[in-house]
N, C-alpha and C. Protein backbone atom coordinates (compact mmCIF):
# COMPACT_ATOMS: atom_id res chain seq x y z
N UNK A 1 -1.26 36.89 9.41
CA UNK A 1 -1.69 35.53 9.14
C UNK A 1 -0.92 34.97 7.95
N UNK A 2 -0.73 33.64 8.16
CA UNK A 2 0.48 33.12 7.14
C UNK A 2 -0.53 32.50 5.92
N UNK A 3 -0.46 32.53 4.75
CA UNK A 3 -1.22 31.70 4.08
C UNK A 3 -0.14 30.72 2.77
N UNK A 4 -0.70 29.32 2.90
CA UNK A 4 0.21 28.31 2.67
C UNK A 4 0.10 28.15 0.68
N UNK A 5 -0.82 28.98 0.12
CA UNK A 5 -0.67 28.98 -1.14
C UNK A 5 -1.25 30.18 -1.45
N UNK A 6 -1.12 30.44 -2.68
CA UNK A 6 -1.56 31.56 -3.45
C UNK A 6 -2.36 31.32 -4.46
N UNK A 7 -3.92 32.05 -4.05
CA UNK A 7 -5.03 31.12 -4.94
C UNK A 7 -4.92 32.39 -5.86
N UNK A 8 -5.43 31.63 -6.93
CA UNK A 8 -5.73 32.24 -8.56
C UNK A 8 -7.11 31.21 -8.56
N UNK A 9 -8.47 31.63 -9.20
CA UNK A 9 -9.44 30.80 -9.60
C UNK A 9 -9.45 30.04 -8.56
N UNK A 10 -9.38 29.49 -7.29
CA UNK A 10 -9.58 28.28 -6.90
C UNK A 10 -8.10 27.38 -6.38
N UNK A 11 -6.84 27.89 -7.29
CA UNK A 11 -5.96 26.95 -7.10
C UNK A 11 -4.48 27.79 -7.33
N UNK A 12 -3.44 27.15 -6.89
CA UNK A 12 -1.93 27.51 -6.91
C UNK A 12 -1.71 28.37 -8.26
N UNK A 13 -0.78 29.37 -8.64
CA UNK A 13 -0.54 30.12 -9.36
C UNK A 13 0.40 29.30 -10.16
N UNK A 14 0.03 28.95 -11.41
CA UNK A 14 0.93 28.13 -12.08
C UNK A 14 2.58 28.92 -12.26
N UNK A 15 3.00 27.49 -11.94
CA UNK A 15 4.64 27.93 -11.57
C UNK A 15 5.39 27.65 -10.80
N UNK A 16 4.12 27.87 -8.70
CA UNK A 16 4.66 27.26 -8.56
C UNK A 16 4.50 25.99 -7.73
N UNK A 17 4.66 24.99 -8.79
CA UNK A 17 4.69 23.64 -8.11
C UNK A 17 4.94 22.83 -6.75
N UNK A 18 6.07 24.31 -6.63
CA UNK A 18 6.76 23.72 -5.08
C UNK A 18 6.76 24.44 -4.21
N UNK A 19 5.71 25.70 -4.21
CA UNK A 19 5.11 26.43 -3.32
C UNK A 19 4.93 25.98 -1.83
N UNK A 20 3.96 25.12 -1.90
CA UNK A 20 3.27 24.63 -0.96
C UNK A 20 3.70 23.18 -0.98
N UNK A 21 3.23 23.01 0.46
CA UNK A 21 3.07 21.58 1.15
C UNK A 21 2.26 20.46 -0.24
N UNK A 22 0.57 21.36 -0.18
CA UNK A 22 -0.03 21.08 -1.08
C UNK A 22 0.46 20.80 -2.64
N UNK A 23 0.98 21.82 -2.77
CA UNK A 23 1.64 21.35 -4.26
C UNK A 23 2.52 20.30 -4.78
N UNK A 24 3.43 20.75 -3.32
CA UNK A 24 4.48 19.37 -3.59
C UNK A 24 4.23 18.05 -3.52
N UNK A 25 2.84 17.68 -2.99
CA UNK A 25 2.31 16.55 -2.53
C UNK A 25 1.75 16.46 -3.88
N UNK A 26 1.51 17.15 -4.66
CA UNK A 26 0.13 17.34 -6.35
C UNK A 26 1.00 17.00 -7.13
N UNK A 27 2.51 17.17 -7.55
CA UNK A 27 3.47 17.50 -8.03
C UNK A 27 4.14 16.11 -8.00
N UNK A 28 3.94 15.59 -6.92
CA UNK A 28 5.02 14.14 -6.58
C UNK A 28 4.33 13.40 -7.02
N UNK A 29 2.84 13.69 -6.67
CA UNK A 29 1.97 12.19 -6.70
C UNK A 29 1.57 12.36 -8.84
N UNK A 30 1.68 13.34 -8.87
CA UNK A 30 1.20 13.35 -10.72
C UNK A 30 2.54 13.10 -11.76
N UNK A 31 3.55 13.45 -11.27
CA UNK A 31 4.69 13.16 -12.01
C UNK A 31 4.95 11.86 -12.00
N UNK A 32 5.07 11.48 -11.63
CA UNK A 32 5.59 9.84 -10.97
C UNK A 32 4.93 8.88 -11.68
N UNK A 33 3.35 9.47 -11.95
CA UNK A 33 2.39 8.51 -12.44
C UNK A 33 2.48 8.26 -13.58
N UNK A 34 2.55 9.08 -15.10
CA UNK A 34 2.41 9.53 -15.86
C UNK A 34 2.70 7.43 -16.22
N UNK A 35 1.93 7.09 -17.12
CA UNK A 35 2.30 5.76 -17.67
C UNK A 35 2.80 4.87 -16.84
N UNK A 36 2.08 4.97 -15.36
CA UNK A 36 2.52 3.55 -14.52
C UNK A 36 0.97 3.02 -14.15
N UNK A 37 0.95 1.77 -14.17
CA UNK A 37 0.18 1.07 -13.46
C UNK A 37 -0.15 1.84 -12.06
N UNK A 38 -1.69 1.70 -11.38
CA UNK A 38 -1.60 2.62 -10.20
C UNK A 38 -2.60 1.50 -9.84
N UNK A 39 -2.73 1.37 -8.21
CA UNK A 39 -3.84 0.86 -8.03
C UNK A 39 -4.50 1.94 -6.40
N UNK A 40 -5.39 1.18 -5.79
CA UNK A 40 -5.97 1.42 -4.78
C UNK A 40 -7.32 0.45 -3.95
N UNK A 41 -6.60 0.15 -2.78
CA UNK A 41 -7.29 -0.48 -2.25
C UNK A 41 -7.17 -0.35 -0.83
N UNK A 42 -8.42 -1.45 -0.58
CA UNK A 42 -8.43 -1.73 0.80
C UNK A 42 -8.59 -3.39 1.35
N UNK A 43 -7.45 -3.68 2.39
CA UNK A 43 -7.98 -4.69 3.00
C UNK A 43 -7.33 -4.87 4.70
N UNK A 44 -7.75 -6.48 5.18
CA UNK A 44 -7.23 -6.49 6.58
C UNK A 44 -5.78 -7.09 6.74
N UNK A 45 -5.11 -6.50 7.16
CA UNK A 45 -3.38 -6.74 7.46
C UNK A 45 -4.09 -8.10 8.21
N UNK A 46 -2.84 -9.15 7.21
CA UNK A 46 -3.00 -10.66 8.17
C UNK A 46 -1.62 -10.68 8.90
N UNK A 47 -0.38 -10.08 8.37
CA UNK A 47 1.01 -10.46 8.72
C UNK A 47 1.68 -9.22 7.99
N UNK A 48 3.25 -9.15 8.55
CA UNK A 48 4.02 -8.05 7.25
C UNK A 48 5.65 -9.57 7.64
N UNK A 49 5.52 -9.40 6.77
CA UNK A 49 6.90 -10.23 6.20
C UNK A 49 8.24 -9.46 5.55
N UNK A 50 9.35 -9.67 6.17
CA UNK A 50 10.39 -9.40 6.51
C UNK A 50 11.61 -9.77 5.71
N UNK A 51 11.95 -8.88 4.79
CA UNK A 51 13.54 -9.81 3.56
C UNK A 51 14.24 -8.75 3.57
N UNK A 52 15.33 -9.17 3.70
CA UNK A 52 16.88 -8.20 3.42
C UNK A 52 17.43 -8.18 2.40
N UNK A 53 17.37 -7.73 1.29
CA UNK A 53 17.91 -7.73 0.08
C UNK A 53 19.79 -7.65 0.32
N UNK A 54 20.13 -8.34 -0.59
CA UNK A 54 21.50 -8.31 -1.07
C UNK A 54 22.16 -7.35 -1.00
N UNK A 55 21.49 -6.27 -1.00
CA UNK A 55 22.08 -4.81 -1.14
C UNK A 55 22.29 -4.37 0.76
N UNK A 56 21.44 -5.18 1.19
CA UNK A 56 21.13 -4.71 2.95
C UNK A 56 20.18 -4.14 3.10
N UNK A 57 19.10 -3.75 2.12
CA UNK A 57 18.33 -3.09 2.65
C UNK A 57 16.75 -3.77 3.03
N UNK A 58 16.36 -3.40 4.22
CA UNK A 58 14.67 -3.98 4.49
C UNK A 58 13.60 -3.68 3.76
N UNK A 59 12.76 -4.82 3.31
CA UNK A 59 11.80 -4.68 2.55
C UNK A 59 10.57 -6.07 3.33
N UNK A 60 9.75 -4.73 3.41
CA UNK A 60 8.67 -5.63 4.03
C UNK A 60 7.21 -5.44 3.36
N UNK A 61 6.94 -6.42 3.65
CA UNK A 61 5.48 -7.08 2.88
C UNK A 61 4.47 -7.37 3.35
N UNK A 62 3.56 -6.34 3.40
CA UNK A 62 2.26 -6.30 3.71
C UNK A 62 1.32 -8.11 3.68
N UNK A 63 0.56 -8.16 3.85
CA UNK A 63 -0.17 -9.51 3.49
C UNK A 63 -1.22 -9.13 3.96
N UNK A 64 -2.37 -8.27 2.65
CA UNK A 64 -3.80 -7.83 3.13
C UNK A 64 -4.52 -8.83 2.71
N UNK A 65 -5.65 -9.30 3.62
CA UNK A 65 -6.92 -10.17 2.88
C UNK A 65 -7.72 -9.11 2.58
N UNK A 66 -8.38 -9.15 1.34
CA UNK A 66 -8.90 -8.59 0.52
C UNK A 66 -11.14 -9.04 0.94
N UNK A 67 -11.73 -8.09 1.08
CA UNK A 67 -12.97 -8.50 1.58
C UNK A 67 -13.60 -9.02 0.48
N UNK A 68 -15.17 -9.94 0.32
CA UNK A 68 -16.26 -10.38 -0.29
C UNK A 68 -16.33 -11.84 -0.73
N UNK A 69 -16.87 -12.50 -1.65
CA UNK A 69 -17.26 -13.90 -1.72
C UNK A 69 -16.16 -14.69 -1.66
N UNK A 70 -14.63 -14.32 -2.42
CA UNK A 70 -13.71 -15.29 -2.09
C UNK A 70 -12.57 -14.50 -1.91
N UNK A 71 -12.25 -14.14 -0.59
CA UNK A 71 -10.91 -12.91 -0.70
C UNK A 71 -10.15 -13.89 -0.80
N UNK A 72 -9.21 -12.73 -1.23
CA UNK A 72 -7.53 -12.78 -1.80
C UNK A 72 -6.27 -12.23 -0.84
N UNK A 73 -5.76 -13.09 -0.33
CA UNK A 73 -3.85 -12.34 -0.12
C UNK A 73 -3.19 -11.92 -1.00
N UNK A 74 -3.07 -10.59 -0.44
CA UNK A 74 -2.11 -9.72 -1.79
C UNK A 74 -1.16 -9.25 -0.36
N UNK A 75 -0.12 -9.21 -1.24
CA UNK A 75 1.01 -9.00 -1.24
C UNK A 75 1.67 -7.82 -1.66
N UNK A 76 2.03 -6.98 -0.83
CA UNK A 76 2.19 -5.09 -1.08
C UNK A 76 3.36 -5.05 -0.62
N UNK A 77 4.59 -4.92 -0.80
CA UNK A 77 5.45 -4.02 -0.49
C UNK A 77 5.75 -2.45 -0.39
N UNK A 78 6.84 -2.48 0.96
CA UNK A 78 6.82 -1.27 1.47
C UNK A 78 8.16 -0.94 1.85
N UNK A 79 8.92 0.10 1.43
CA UNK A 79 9.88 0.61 1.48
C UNK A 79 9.89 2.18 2.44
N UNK A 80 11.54 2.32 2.71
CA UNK A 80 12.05 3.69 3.04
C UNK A 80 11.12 3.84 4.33
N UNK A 81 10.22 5.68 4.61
CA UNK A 81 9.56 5.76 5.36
C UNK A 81 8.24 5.08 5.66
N UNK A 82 7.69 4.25 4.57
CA UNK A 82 6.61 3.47 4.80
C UNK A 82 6.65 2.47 5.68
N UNK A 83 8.05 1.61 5.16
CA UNK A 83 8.40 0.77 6.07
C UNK A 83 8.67 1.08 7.38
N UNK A 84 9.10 2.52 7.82
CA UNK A 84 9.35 2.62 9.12
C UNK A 84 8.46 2.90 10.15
N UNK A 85 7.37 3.68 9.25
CA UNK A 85 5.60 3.34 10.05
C UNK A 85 5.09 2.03 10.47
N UNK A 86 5.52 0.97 9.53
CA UNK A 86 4.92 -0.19 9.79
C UNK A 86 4.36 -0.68 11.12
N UNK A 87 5.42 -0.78 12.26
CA UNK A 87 5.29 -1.09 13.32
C UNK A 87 4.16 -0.79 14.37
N UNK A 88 3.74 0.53 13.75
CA UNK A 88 2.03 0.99 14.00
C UNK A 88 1.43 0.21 13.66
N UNK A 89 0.93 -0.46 12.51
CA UNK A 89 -0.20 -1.44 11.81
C UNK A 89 -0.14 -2.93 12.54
N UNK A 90 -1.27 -3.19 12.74
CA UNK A 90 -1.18 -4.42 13.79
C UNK A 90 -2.06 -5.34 12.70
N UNK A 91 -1.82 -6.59 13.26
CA UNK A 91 -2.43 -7.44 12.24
C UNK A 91 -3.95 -7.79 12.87
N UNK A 92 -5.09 -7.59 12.19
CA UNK A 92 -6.35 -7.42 12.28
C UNK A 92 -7.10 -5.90 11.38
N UNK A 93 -5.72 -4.83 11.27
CA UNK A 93 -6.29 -3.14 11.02
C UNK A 93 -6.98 -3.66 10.01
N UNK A 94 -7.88 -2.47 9.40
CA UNK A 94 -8.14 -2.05 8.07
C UNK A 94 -7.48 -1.00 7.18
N UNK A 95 -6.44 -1.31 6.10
CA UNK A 95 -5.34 -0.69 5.84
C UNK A 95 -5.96 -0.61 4.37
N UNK A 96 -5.78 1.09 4.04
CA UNK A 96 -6.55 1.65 2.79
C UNK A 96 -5.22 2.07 1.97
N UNK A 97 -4.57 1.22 0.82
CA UNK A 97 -3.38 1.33 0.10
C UNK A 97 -3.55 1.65 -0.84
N UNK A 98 -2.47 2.63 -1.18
CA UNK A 98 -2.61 3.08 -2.76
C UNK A 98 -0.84 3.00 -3.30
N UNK A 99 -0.82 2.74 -4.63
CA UNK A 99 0.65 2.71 -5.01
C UNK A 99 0.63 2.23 -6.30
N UNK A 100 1.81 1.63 -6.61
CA UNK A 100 1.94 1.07 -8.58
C UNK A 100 2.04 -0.05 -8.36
N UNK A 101 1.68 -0.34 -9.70
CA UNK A 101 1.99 -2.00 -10.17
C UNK A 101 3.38 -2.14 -10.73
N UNK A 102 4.23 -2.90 -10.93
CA UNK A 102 5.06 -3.01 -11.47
C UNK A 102 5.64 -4.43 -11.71
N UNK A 103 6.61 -4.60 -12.11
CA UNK A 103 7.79 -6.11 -12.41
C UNK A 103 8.82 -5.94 -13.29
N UNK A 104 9.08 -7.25 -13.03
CA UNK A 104 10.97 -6.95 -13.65
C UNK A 104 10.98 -8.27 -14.17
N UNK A 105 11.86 -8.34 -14.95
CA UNK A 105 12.14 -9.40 -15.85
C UNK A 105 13.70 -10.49 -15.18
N UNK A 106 13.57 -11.16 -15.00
CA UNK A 106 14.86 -11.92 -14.58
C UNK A 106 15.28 -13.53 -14.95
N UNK A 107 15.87 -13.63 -15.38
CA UNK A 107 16.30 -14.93 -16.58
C UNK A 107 15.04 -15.17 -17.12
N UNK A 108 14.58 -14.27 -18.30
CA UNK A 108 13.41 -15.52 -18.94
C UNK A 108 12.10 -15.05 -18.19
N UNK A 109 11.51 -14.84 -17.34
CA UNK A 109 10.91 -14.50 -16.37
C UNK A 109 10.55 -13.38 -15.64
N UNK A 110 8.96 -13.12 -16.00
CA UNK A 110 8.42 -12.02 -15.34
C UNK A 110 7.96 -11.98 -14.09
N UNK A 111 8.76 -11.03 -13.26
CA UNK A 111 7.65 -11.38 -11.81
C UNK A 111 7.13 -9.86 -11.41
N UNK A 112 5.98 -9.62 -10.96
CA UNK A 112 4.94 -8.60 -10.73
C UNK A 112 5.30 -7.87 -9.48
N UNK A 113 4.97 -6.98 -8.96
CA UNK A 113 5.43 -6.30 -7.65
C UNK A 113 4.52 -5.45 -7.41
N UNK A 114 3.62 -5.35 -6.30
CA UNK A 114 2.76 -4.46 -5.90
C UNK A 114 3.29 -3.17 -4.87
N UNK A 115 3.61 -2.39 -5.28
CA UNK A 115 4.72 -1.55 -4.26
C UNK A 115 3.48 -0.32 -3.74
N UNK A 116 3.02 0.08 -2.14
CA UNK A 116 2.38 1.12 -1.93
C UNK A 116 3.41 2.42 -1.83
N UNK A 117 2.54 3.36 -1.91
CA UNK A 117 3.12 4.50 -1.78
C UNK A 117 2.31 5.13 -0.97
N UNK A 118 1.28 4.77 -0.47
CA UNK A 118 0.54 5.45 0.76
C UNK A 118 0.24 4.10 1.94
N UNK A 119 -0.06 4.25 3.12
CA UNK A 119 -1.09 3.64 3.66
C UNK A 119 -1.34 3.94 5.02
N UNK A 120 -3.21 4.15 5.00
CA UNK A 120 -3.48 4.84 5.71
C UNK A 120 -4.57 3.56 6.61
N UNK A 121 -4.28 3.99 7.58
CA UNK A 121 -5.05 3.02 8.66
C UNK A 121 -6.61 3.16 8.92
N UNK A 122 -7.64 2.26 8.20
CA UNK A 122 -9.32 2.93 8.52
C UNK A 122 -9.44 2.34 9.90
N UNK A 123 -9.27 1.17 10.43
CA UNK A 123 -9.91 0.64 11.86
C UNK A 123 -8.72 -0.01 12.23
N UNK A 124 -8.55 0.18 13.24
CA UNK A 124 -7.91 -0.56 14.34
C UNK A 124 -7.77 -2.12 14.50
N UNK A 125 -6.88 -3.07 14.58
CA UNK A 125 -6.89 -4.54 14.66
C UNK A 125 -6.86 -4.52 15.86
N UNK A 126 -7.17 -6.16 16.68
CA UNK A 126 -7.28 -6.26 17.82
C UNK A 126 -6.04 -6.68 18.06
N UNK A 127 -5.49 -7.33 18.85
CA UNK A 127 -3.60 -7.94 19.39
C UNK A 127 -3.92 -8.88 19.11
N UNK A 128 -4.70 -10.02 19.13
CA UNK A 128 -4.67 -11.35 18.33
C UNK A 128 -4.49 -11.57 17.08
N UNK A 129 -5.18 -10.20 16.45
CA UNK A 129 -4.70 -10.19 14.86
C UNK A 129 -5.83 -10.49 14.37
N UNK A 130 -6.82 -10.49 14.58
CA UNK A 130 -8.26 -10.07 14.13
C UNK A 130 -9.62 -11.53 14.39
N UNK A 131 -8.86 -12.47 13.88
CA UNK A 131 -9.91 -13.41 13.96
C UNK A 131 -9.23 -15.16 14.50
N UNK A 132 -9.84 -15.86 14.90
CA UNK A 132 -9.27 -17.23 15.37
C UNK A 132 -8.30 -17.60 13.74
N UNK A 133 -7.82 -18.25 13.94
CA UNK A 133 -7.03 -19.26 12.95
C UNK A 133 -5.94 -20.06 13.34
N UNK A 134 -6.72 -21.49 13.64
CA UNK A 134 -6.04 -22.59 13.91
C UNK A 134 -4.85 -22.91 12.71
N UNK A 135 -4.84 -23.01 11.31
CA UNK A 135 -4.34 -23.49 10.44
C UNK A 135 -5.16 -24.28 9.37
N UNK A 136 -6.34 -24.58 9.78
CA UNK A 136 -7.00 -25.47 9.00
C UNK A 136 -7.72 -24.21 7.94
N UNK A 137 -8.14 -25.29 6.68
CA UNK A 137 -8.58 -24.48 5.61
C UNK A 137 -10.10 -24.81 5.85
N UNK A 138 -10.92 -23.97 5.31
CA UNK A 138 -12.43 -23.92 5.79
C UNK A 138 -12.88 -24.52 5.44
N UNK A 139 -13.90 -24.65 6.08
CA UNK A 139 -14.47 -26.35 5.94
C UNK A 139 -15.46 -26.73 5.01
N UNK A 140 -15.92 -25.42 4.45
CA UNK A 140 -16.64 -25.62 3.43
C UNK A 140 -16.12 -25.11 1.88
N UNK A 141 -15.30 -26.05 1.57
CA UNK A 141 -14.21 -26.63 0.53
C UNK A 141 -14.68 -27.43 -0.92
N UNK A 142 -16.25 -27.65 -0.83
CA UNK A 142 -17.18 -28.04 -2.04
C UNK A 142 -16.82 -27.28 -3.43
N UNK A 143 -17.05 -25.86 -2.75
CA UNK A 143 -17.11 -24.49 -4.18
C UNK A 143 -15.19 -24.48 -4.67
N UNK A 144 -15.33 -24.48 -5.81
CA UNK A 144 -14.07 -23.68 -6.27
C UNK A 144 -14.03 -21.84 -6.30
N UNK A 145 -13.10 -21.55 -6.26
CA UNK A 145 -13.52 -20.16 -5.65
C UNK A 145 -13.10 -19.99 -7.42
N UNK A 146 -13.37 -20.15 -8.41
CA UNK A 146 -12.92 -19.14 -9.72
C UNK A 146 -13.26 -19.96 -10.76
């Protein structure tokens, strides 16, 4: 019988990091972090949007509505193999994201970047993309949402 780590107490034998599947996954996801913005969430894929950077490469953009009294479109980018899953996620899923915050500075100017590094599919969207939407904004437009 093959066994995929070597327990000491409960856990991997310090050392080695890159033992296992497990480790390397403990190892990637804790190094990386050390002093970055991290977040985690969940919401419903409305669209993924499509830009080719200068360089040639594809970068596509999530567009989750965010659930409760006044959701939010956020805006997640997704690179490399993330991006190449995409085509699975239909617009309606429930898509559970985790990744960093980040931004860059460019003439004068800060702009923010929500980049995932996971995302995992909780429910299924329907092929319409989840709910009616003519274009119109809702009709009950009295409340300021903030």
């Amino acid at each position: 019988m093959f066994v995929d780590r070597f327990w000491q107490d409960g856990l991997c034998k310090p050392g080695l990091m890159w033992h296992c599947s497990w480790c390397r996954e403990q190892n990637r996801t804790q190094k990386g972090t050390m002093g970055e913005f991290t977040f985690q969430g969940q919401g419903t894929l409305q669209r993924i949007d499509t830009f080719v950077s200068k360089a040639g490469k594809t970068i596509l953009t999530l567009i989750c509505e965010t659930q409760g009294q006044y959701p939010q479109l956020v805006p997640i980018k997704v690179f490399g193999r993330l991006a190449e899953q995409a085509s699975a996620w239909k617009p309606g899923s429930v898509l559970s994201v985790s990744g960093r915050l980040g931004g860059r500075d460019w003439q004068g100017k800060v702009y923010g970047d929500i980049v995932a590094n996971t995302v995992e599919v909780v429910s299924e969207g329907t092929k319409d993309g989840g709910g009616p939407d003519d274009g119109e904004p809702p009709h009950n437009t009295d409340e300021i949402p903030f």
